[in-house]
N, C-alpha and C. Protein backbone atom coordinates (compact mmCIF):
# COMPACT_ATOMS: atom_id res chain seq x y z
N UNK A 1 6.41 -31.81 -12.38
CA UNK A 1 6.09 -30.57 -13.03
C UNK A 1 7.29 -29.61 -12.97
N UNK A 2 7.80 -29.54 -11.99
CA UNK A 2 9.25 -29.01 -11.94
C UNK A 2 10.58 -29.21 -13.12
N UNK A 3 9.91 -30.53 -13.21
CA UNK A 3 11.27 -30.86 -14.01
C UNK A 3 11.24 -29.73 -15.47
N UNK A 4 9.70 -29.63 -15.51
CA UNK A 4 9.64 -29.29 -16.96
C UNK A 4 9.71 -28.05 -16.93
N UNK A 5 9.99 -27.31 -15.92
CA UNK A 5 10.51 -25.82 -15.94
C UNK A 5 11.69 -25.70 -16.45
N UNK A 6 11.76 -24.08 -16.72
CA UNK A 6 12.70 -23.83 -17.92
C UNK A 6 13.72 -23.15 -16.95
N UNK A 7 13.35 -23.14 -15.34
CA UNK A 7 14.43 -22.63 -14.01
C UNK A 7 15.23 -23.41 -13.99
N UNK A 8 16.34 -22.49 -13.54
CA UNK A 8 17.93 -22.78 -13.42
C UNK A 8 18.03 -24.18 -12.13
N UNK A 9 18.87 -24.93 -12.59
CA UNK A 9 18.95 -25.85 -11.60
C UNK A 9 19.19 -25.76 -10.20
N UNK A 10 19.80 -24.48 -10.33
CA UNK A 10 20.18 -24.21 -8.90
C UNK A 10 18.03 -23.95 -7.55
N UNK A 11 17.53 -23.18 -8.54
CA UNK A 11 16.41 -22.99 -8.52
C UNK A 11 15.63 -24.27 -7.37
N UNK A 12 15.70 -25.54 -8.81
CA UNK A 12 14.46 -26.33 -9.28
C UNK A 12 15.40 -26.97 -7.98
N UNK A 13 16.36 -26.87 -7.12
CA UNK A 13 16.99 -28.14 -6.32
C UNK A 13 16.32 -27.08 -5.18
N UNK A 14 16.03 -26.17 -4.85
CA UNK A 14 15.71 -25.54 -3.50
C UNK A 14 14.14 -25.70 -3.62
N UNK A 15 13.46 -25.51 -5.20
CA UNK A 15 12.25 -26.05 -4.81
C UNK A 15 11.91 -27.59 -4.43
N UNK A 16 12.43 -28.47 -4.61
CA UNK A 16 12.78 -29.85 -4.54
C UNK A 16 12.33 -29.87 -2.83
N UNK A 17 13.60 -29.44 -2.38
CA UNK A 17 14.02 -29.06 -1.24
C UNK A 17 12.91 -28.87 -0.46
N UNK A 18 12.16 -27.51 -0.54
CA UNK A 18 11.12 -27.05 -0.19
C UNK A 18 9.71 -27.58 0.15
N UNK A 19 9.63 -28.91 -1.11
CA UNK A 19 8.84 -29.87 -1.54
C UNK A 19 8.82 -31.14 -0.60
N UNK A 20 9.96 -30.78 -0.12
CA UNK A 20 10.48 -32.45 1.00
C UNK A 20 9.88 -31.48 2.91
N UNK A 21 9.96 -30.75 2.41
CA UNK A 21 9.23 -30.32 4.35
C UNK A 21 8.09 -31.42 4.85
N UNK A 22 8.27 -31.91 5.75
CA UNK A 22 6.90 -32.51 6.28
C UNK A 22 7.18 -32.32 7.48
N UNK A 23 6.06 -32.77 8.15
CA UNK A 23 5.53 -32.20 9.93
C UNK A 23 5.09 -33.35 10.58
N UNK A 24 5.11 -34.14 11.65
CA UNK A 24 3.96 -34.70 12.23
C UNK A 24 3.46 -34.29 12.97
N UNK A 25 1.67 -34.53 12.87
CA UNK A 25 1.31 -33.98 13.61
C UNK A 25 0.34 -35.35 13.76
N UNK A 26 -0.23 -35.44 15.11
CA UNK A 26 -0.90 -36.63 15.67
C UNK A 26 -0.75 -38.08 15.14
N UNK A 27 0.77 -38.19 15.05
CA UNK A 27 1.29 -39.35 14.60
C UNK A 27 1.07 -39.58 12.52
N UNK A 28 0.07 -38.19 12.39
CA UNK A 28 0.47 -38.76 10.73
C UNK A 28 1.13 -37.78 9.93
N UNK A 29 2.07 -37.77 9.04
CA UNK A 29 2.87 -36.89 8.10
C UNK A 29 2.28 -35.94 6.99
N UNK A 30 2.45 -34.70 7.36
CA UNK A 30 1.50 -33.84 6.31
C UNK A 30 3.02 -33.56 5.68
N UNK A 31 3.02 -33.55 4.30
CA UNK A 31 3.92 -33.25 3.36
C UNK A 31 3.36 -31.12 3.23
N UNK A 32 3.66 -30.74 3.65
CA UNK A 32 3.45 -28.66 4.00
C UNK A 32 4.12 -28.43 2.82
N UNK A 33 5.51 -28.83 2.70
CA UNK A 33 6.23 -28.08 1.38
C UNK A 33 5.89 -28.47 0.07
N UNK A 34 5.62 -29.34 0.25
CA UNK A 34 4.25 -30.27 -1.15
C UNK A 34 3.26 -29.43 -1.31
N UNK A 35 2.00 -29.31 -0.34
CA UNK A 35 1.36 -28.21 -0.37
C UNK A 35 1.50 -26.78 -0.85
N UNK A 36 1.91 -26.30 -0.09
CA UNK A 36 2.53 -24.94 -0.15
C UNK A 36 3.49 -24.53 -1.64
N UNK A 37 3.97 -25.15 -1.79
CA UNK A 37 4.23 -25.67 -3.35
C UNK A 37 3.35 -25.57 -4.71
N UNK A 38 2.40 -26.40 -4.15
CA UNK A 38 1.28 -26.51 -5.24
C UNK A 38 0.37 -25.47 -5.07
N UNK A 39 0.37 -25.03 -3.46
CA UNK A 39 -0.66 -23.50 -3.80
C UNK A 39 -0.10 -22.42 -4.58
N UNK A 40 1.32 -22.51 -4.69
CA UNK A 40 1.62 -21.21 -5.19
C UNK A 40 1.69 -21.48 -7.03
N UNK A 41 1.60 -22.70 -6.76
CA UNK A 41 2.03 -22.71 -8.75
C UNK A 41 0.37 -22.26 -9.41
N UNK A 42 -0.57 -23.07 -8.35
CA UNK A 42 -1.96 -22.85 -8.39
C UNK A 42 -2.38 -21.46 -9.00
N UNK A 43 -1.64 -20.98 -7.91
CA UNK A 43 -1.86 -19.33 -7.78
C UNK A 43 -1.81 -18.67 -9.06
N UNK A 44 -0.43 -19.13 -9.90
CA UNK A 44 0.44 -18.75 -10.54
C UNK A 44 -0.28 -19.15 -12.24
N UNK A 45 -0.96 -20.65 -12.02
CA UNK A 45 -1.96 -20.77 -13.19
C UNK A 45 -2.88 -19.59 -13.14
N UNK A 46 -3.56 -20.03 -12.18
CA UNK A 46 -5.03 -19.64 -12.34
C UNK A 46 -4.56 -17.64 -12.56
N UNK A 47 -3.72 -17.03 -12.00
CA UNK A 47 -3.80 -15.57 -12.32
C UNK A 47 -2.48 -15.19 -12.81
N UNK A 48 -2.32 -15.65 -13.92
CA UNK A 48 -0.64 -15.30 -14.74
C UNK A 48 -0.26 -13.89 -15.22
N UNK A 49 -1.15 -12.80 -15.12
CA UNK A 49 -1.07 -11.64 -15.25
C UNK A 49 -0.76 -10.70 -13.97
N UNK A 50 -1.54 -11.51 -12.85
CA UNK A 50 -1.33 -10.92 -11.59
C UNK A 50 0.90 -11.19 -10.88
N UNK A 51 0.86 -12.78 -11.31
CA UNK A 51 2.00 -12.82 -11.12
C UNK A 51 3.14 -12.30 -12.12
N UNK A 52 2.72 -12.28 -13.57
CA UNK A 52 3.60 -11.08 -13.97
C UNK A 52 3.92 -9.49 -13.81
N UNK A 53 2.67 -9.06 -13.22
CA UNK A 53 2.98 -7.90 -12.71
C UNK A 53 3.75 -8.25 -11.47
N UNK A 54 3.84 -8.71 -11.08
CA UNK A 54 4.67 -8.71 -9.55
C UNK A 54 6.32 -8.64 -9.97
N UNK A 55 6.31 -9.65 -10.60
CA UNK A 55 7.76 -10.20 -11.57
C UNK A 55 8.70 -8.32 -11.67
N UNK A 56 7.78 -8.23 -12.78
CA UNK A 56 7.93 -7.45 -13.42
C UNK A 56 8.51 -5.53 -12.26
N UNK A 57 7.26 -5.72 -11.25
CA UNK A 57 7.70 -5.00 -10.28
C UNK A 57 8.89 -5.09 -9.78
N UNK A 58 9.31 -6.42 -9.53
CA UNK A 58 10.62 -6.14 -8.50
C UNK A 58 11.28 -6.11 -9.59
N UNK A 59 11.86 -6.58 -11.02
CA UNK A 59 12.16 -5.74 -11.40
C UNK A 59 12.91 -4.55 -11.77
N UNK A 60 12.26 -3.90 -11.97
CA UNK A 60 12.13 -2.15 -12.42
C UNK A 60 12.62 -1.94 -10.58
N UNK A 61 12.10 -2.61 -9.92
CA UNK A 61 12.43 -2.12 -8.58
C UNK A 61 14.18 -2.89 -7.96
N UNK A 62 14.37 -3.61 -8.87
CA UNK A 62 15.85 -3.64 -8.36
C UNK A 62 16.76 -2.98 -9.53
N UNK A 63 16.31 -2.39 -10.69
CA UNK A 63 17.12 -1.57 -11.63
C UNK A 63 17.37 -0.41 -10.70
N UNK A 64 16.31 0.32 -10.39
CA UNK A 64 16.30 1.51 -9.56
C UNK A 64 16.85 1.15 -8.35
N UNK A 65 17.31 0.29 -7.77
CA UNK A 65 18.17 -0.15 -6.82
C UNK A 65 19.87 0.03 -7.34
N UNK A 66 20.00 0.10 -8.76
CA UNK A 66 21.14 0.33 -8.81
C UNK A 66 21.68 1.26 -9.41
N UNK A 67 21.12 2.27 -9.23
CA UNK A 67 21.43 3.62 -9.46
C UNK A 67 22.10 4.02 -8.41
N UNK A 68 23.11 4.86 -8.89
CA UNK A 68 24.38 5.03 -8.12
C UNK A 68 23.89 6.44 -7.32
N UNK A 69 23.78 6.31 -5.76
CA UNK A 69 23.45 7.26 -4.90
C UNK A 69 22.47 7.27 -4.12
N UNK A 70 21.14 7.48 -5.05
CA UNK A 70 19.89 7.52 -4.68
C UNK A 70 19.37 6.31 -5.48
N UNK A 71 19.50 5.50 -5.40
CA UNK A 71 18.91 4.40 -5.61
C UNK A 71 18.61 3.26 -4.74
N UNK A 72 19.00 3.34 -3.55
CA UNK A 72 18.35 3.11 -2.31
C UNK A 72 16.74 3.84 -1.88
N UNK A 73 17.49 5.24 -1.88
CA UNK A 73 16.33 5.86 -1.15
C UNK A 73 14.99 5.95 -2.46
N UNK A 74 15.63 5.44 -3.49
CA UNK A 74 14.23 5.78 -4.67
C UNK A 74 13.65 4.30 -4.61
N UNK A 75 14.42 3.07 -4.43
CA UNK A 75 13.27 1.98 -4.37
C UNK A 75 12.72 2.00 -3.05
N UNK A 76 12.99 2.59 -2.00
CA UNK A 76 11.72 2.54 -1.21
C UNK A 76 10.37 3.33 -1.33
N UNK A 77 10.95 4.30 -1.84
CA UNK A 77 9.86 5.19 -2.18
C UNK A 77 9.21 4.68 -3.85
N UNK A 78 9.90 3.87 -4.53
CA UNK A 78 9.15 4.12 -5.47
C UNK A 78 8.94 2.22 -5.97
N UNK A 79 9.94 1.51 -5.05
CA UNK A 79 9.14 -0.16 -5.00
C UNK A 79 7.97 -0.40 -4.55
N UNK A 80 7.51 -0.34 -3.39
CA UNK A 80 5.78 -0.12 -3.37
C UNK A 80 5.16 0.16 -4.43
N UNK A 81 4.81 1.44 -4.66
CA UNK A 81 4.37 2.18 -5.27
C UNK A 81 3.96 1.07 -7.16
N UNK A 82 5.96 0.49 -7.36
CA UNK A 82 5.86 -0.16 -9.01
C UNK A 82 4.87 -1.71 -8.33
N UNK A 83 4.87 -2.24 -7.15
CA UNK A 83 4.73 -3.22 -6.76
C UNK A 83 2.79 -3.10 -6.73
N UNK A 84 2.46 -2.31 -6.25
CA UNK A 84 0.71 -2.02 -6.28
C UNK A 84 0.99 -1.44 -7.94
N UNK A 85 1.16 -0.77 -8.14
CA UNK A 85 0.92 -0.81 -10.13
C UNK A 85 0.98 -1.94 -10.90
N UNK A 86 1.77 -2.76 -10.35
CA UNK A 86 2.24 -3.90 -11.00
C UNK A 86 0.76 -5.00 -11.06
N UNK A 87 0.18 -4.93 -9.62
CA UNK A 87 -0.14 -5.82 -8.95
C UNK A 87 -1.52 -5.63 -9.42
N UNK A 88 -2.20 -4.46 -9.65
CA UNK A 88 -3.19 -3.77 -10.28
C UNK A 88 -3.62 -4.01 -12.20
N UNK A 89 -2.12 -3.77 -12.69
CA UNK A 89 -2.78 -3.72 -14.03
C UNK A 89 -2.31 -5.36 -14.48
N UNK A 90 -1.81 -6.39 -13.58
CA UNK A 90 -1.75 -7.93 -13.86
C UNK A 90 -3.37 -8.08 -13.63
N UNK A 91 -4.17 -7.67 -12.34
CA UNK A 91 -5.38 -7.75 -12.55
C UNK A 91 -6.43 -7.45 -12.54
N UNK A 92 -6.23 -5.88 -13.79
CA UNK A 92 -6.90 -5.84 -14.56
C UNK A 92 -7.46 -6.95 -15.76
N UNK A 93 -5.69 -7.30 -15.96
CA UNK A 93 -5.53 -7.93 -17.03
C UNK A 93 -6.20 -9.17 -17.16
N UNK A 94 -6.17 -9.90 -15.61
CA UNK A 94 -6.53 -11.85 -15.22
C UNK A 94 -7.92 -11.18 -15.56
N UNK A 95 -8.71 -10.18 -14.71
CA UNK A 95 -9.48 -9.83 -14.53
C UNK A 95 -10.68 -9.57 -15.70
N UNK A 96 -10.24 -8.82 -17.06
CA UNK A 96 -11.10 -8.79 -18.19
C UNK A 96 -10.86 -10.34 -19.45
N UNK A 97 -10.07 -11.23 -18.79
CA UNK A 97 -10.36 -12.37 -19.67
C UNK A 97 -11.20 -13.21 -19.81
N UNK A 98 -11.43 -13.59 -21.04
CA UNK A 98 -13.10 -14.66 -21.10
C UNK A 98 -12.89 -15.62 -20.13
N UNK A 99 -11.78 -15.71 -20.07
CA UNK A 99 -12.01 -17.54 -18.98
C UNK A 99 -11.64 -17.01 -17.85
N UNK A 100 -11.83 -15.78 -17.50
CA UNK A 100 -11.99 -16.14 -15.97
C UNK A 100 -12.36 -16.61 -14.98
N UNK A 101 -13.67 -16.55 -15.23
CA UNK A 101 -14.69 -17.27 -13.93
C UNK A 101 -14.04 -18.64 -14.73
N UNK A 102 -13.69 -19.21 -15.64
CA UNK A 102 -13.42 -20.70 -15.51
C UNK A 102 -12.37 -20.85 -14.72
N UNK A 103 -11.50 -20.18 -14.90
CA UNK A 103 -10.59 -20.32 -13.98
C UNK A 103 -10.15 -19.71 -12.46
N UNK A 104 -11.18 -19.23 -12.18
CA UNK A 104 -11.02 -19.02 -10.72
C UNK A 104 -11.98 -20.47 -10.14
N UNK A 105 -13.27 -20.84 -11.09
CA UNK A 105 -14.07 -22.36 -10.37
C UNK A 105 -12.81 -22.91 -10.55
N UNK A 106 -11.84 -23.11 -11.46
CA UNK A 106 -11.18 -24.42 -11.40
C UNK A 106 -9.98 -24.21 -9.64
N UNK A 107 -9.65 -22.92 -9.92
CA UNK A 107 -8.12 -23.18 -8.62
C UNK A 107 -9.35 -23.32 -7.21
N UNK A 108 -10.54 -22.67 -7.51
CA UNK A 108 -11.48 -23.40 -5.82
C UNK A 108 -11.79 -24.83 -5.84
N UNK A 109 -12.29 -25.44 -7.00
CA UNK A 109 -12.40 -26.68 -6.60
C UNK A 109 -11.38 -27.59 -6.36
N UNK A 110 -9.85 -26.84 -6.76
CA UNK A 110 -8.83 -27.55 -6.58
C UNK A 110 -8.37 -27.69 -5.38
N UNK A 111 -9.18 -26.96 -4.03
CA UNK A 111 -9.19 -26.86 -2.98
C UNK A 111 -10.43 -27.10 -1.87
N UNK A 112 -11.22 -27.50 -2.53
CA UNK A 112 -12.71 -28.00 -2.21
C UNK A 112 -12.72 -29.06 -1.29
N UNK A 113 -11.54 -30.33 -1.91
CA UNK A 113 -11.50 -30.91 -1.39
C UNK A 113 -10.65 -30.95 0.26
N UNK A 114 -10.17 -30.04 0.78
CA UNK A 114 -9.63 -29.30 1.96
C UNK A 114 -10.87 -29.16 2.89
N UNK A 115 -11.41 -28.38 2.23
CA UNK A 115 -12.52 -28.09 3.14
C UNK A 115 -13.94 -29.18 3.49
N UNK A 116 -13.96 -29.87 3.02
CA UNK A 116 -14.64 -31.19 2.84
C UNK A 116 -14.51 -32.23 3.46
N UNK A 117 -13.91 -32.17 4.99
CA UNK A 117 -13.48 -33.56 5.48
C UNK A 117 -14.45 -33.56 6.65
C-alpha cells in the first residue's frame, strides 16, 4: 500500500523502516511497526477530514513560524489554538457525512479481531 503513495521516497523508506520493528515477546515475534503502521493509515481512512485538519494546522503553524521576530512566540500561542480548530472543523466535517457510522463499524471491526482471543 505504500508503494502506491504519492510520498517522497525519502518518506516511503522510513516508513518501510518503521514497518520492519518487531519485538519478542514469550519466544514469538509481534511485527509493532506493522501494526502501528496500519493503525494509523486506519485512522487516516476511516476520518480523512479529521487528519486534514491536523495537516493543515501545522501548516499555517509553521508559516507563522517564519515570520521574522515574533514568529516563535506567535506559534506557541497561536499553534495550539490552529491545531484544536483544525482538529474540530476536520470533525465536524468526518462527523456530518452519510457514511459515517459505516465507517467508524468498519475501522472497529478492523480491530475486533484484537480483542477476541
Amino acid at each position: 500500500m505504500l508503494e502506491r503513495t504519492d510520498l517522497p521516497a525519502d518518506v516511503k523508506a522510513l516508513l518501510f523502516e518503521l514497518a520492519d520493528i518487531t519485538v519478542t515477546v514469550g519466544g514469538k515475534i509481534l511485527a509493532i511497526g506493522r501494526k502501528l503502521l496500519d493503525f494509523a493509515l486506519s485512522l487516516l481512512r476511516a476520518f480523512p477530514g479529521i487528519a486534514l485538519g491536523i495537516i493543515v494546522a501545522y501548516v499555517l503553524a509553521g508559516v507563522i513560524d517564519a515570520i521574522p521576530l515574533l514568529g516563535k512566540l506567535l506559534r506557541r500561542i497561536m499553534g495550539p489554538l490552529l491545531l484544536a480548530m483544525g482538529i474540530a472543523m476536520g470533525a465536524l466535517k468526518d462527523f456530518t457525512a452519510d457514511d459515517f457510522r459505516a465507517r467508524v463499524d468498519g475501522f472497529i471491526d478492523a480491530f475486533r479481531a484484537l480483542t477476541e482471543a
